[in-house]
Structures are given as C-alpha cells and as structure tokens.
N, C-alpha and C. Protein backbone atom coordinates (compact mmCIF):
# COMPACT_ATOMS: atom_id res chain seq x y z
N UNK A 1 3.79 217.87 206.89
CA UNK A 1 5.14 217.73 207.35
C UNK A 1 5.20 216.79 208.56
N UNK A 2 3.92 216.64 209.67
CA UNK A 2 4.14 215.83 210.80
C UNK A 2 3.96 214.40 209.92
N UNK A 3 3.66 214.10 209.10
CA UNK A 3 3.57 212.65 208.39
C UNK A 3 4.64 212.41 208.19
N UNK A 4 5.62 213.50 207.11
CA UNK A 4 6.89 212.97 207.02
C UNK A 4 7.95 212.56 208.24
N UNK A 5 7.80 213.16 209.20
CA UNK A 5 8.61 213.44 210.53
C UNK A 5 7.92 211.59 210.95
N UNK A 6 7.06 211.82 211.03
CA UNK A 6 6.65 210.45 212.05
C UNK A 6 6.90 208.94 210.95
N UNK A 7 6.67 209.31 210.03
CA UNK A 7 6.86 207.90 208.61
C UNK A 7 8.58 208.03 208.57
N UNK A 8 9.55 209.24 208.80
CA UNK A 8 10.79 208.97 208.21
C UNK A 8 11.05 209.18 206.69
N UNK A 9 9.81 209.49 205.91
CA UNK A 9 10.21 210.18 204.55
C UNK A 9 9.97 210.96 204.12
N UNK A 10 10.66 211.92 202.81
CA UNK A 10 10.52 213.08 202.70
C UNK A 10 8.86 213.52 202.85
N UNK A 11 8.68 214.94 202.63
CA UNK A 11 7.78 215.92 202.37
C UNK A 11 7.06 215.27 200.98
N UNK A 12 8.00 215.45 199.75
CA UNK A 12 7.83 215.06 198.86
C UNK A 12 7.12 213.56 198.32
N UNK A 13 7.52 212.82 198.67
CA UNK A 13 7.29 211.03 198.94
C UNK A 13 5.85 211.48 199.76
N UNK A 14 5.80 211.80 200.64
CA UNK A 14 4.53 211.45 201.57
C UNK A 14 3.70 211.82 200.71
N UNK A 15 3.77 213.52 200.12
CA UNK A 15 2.77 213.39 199.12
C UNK A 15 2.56 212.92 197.83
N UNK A 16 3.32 212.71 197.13
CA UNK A 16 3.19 211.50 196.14
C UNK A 16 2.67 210.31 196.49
N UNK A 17 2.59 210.28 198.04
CA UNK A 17 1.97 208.42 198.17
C UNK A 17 0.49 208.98 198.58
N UNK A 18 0.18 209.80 199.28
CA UNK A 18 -1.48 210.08 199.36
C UNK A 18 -2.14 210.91 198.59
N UNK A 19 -1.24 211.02 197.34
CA UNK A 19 -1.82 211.26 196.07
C UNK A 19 -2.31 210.24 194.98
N UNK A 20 -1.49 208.88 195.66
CA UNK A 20 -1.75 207.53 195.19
C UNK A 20 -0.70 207.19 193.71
N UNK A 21 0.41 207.91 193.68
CA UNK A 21 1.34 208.43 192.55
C UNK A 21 1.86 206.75 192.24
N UNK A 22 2.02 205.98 191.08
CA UNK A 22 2.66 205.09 191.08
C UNK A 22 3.98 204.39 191.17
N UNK A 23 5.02 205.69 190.74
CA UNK A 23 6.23 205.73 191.08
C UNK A 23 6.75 205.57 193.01
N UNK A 24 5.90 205.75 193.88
CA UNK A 24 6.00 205.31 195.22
C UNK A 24 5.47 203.67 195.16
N UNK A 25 6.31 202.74 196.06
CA UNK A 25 5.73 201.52 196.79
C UNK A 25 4.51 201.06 197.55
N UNK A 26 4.24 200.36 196.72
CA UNK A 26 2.54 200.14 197.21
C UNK A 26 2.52 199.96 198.67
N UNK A 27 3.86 199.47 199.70
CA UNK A 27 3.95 198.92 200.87
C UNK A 27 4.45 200.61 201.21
N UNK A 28 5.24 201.61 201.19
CA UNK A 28 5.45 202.84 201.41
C UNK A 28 3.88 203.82 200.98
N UNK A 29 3.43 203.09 200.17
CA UNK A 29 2.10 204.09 199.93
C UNK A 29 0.86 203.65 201.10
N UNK A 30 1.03 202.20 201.46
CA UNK A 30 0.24 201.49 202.66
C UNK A 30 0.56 202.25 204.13
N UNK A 31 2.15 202.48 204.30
CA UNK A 31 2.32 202.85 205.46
C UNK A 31 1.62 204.20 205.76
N UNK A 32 1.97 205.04 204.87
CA UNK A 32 2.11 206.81 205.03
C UNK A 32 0.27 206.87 204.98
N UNK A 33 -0.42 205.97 204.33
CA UNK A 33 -1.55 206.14 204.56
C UNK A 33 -1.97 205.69 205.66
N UNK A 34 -1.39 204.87 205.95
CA UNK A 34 -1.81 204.70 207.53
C UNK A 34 -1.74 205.60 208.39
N UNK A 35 -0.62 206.01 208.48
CA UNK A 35 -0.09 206.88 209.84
C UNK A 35 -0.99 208.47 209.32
N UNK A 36 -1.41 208.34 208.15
CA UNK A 36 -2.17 209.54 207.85
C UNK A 36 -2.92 209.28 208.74
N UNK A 37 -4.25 208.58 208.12
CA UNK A 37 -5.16 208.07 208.70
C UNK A 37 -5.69 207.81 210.41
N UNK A 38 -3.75 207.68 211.23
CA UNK A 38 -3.84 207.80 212.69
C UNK A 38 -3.76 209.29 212.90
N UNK A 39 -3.16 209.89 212.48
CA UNK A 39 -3.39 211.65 212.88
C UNK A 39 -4.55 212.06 211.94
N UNK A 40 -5.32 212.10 211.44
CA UNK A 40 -6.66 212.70 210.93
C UNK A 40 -6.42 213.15 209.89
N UNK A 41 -5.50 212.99 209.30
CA UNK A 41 -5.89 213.98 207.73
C UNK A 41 -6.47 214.05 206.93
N UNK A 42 -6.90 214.81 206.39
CA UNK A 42 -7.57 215.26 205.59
C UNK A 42 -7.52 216.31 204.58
N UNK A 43 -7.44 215.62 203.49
CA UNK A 43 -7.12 216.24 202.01
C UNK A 43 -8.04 217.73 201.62
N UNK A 44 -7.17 218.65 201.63
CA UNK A 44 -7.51 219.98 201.26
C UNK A 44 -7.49 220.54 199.89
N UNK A 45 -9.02 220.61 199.57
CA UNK A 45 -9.64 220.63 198.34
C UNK A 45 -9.51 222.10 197.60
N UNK A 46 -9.13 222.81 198.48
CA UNK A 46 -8.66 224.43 197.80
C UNK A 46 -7.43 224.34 197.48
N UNK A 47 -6.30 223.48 198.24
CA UNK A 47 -4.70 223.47 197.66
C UNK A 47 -4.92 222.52 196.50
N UNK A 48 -5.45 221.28 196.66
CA UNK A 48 -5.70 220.57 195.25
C UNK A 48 -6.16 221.68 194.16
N UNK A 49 -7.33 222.12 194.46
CA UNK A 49 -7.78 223.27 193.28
C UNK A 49 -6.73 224.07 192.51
N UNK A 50 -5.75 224.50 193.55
CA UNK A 50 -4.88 225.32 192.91
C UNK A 50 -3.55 224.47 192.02
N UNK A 51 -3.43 223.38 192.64
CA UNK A 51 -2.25 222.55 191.83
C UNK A 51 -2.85 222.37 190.46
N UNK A 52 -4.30 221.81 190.39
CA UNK A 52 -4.68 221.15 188.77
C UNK A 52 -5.12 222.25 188.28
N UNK A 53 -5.44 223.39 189.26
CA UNK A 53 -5.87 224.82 188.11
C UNK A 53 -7.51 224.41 187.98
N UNK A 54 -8.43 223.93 188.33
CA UNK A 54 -10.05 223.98 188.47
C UNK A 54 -10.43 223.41 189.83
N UNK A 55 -11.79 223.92 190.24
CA UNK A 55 -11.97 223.77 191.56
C UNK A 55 -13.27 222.90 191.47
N UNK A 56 -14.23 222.32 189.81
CA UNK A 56 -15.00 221.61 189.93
C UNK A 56 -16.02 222.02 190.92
N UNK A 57 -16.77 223.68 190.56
CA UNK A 57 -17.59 224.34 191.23
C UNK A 57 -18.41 225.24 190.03
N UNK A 58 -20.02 225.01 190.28
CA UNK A 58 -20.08 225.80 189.40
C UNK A 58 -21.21 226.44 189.81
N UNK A 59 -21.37 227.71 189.31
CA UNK A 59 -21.98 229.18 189.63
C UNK A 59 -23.47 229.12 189.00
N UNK A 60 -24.59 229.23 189.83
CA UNK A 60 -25.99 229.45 189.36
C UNK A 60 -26.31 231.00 189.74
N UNK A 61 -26.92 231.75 188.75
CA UNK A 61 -26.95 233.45 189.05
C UNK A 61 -28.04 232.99 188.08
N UNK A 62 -29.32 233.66 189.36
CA UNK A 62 -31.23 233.59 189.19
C UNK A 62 -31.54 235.19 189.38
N UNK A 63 -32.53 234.86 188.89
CA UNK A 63 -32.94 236.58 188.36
C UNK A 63 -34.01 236.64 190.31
N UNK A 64 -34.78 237.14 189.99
CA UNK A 64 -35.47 237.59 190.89
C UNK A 64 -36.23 235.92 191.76
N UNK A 65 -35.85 235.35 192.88
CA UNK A 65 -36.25 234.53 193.00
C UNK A 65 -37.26 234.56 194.75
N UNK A 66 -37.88 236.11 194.81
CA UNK A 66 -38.75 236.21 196.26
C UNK A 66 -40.13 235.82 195.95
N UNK A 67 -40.32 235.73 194.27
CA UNK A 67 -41.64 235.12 193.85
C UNK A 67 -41.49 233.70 193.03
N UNK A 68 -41.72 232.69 193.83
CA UNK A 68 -41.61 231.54 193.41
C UNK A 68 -42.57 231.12 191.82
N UNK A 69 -43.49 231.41 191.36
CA UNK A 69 -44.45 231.67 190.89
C UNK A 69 -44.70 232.65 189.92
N UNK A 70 -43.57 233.78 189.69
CA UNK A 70 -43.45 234.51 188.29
C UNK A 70 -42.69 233.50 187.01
C-alpha cells in the first residue's frame, strides 16, 4: 500500500506491475518498480503460494538416519 501512496496508483495497478502483468505500461511498470526497489521490497513467497495454490516445496521423510552406514 506505501507503493501505491508514494507512485499515485491504485493498490491494484502496483501489483499487477510487480507482477510484470502486460496489461500495465511498460513506463508505469518501470516506475512502480523503481520506487519499489527505493523502499526495499520484497516479494513474499507464502502470499504468492497461496494466490497460485502450490508452494514449489517438497518433503523428504528418511527412515532412521543416526547410522550413516546401515
């Protein structure tokens, strides 16, 4: 929300442009990444997880592993 406030466009738009969406302006997708980029953001990989529905993690379950050597 401080991206939209400081760029001047919606909530919506900001994230469609640092989602890289093509329906936003390559010069509106240049800015908002910028001004991202001056406040630190950084893309949160558990809210992504939940929008596409997989988190691209996957589970190893080892039997007894205190004897390297059985």
């Amino acid at each position: 929300m401080d991206i939209a406030i400081r760029t001047g466009y919606s909530v919506h738009t900001v994230s469609r442009a640092l989602r890289g969406k093509d329906d936003i302006a390559p010069e509106t997708r240049n800015k908002i990444s910028e001004i991202a980029r001056e406040m630190g953001h950084v893309r949160n990989a558990l809210a992504l997880s939940l929008r596409v529905g997989y988190t691209n993690t996957i589970a190893v379950i080892l039997g007894n592993v205190s004897n390297p050597l059985r």
